[in-house]
Protein backbone atom coordinates (compact mmCIF):
# COMPACT_ATOMS: atom_id res chain seq x y z
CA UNK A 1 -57.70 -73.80 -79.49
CA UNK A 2 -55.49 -70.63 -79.90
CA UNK A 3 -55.72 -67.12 -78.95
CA UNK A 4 -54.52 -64.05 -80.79
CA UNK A 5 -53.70 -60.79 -78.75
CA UNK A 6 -55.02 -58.18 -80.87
CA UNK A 7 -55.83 -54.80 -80.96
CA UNK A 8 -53.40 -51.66 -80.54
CA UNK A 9 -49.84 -53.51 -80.51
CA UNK A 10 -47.20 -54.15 -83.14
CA UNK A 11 -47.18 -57.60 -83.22
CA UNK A 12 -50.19 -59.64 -83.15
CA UNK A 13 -49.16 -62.88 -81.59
CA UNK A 14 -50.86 -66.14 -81.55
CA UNK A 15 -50.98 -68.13 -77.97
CA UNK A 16 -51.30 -71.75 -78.04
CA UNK A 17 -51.92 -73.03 -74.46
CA UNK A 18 -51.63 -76.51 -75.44
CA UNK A 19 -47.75 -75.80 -75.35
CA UNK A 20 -47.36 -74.36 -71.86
CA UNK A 21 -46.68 -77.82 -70.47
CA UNK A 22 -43.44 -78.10 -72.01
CA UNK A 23 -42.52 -74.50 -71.27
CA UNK A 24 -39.62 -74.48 -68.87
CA UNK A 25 -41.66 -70.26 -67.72
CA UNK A 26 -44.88 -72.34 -66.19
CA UNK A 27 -45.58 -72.77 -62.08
CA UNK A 28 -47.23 -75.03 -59.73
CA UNK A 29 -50.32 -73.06 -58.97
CA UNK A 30 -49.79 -73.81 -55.48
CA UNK A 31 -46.05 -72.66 -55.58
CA UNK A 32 -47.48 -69.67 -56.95
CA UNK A 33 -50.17 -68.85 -54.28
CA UNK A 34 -47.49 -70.01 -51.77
CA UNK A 35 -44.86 -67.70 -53.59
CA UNK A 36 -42.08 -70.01 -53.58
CA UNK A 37 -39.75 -69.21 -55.69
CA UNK A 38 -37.02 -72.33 -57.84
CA UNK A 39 -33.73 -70.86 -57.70
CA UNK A 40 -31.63 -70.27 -60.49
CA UNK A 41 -30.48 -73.71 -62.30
CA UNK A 42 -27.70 -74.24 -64.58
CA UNK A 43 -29.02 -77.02 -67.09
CA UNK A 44 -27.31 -78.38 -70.47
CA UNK A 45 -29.63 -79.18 -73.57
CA UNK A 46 -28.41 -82.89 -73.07
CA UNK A 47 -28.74 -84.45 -69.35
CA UNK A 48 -26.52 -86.77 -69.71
CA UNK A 49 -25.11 -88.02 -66.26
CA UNK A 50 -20.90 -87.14 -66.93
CA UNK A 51 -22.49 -83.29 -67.66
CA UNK A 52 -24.91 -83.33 -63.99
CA UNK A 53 -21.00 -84.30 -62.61
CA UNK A 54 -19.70 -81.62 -63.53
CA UNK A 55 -22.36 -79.26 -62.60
CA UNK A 56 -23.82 -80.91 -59.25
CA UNK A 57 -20.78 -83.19 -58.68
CA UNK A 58 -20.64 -86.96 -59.33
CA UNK A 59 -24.24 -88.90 -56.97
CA UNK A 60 -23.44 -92.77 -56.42
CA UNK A 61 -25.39 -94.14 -57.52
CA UNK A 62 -26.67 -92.09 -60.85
CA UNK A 63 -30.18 -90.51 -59.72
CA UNK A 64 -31.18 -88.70 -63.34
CA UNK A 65 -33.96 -91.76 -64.35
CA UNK A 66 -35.43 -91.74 -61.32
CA UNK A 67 -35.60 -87.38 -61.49
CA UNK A 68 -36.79 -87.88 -64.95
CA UNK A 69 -39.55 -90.00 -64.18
CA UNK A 70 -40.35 -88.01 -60.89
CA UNK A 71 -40.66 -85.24 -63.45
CA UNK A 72 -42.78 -86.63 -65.90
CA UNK A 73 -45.41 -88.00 -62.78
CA UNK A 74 -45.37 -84.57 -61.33
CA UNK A 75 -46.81 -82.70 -65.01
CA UNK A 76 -49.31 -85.61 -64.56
CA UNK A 77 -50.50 -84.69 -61.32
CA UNK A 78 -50.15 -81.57 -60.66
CA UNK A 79 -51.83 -77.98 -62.10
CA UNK A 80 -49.99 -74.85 -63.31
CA UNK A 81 -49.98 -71.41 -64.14
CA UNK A 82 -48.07 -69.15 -66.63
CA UNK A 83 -47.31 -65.44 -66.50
CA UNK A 84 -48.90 -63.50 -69.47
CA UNK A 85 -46.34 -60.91 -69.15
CA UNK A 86 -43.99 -61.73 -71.38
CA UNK A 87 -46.54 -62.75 -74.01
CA UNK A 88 -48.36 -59.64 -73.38
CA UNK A 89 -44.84 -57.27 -73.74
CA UNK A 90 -43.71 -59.06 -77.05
CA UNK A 91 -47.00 -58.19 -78.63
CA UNK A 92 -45.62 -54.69 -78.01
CA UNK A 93 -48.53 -52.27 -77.19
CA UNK A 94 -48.47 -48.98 -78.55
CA UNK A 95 -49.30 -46.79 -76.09
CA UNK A 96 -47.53 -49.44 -73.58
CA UNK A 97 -48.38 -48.09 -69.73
CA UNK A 98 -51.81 -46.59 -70.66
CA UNK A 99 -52.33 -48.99 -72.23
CA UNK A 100 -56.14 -51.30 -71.37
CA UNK A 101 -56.14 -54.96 -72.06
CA UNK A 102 -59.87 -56.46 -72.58
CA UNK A 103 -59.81 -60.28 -71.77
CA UNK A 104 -63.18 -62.14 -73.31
CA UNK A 105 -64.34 -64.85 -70.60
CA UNK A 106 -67.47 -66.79 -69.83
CA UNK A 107 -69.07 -63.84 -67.76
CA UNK A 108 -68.37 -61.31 -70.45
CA UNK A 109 -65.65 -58.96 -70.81
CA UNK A 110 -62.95 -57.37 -68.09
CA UNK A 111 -60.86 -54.40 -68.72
CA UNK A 112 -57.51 -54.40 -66.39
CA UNK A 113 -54.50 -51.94 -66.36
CA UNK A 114 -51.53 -53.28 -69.09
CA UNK A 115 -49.11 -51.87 -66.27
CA UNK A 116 -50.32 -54.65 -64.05
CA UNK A 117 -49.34 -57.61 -66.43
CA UNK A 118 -46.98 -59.41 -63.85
CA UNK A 119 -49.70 -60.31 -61.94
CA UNK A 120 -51.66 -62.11 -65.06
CA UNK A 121 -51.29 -65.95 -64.82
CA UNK A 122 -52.93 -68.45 -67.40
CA UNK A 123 -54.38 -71.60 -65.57
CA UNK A 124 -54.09 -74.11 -68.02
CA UNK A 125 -53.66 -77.27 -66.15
CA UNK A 126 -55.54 -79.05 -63.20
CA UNK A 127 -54.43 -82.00 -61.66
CA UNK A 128 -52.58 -82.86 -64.95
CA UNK A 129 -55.04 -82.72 -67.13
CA UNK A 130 -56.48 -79.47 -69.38
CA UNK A 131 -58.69 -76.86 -67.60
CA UNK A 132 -60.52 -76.72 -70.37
CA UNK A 133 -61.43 -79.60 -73.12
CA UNK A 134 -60.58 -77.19 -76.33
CA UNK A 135 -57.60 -76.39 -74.48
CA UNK A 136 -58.32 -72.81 -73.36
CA UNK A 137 -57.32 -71.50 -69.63
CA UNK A 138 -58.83 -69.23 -67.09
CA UNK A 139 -57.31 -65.93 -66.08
CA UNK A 140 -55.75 -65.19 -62.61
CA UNK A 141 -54.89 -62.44 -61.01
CA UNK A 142 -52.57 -62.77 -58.09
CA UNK A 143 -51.45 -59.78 -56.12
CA UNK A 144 -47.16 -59.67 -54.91
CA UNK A 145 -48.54 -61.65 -51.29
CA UNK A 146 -49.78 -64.68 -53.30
CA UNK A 147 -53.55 -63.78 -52.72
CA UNK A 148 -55.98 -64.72 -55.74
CA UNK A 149 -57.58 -61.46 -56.43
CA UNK A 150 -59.78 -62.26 -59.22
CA UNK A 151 -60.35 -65.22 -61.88
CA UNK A 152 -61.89 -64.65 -65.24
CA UNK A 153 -62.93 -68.00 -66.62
CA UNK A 154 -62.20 -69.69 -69.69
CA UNK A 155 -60.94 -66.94 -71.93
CA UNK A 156 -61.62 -66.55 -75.04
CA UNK A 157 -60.13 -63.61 -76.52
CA UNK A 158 -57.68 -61.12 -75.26
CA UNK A 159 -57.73 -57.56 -76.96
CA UNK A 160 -55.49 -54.36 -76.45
CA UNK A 161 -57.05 -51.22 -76.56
């Protein structure tokens, strides 16, 4: 299922959280909580082993299917988050800092602050699988210490006023 950020902005943009497991932006939710932080990486489109050489230096013996298959267990395992805010700023709302965003959940409708936006996070996955069956996520809001300060669940509709 998809959501559509509507209301006062520019561009109404469509959210499919079915994606956000192949977005490189996403976060272990316990990373998250933990605030840990992944460094900066240097990556090429094609991982080919002479191009990790030249980046990482030459491992005997080659590691890269082993990493790859590490990789693919961990998105089976594990749950993550993804920060609204950069969803939330191309949508471009009009009156941008005063701006109100209303998020539609299970327990009815919350109104927070559009200047708080880095602390949204969409909880999409749990142990690998979807949070939700049709594929929708629950808000969190997590304050700069890592503390969950609030969780709207399963939303439904997210609204700009």
């Amino acid at each position: 299922m998809i959501i559509q950020l509507t209301g006062n902005v520019r561009y109404q943009i469509t959210l499919d959280p079915s994606t956000w497991i192949f977005d490189d932006r996403k976060i272990k939710l316990e990373d998250l909580l933990a605030q840990k932080e992944d460094g900066e990486e240097i990556t090429f489109n094609d991982e080919t082993e002479w191009n990790r050489q030249i980046i990482e230096g030459e491992t005997k013996p080659p590691t890269l299917k082993s990493e790859k298959k590490h990789k693919k267990r961990e998105l089976l395992e594990s749950s993550f988050v993804i920060g609204l805010a950069p969803f939330l700023e191309y949508a471009e709302a009009y009156e941008d800092e005063d701006a109100k965003i209303v998020f539609v959940h299970n327990g009815g409708e919350t109104e927070l602050q559009y200047k708080d936006r880095e602390t949204f996070y969409a909880h999409f996955s749990n142990n690998g699988k979807r949070l939700h069956e049709d594929g929708l996520f629950d808000l969190l809001v997590v304050g700069d210490d890592g503390v969950e300060q609030d969780r709207l669940i399963y939303v439904t509709k997210i609204e700009f006023k």
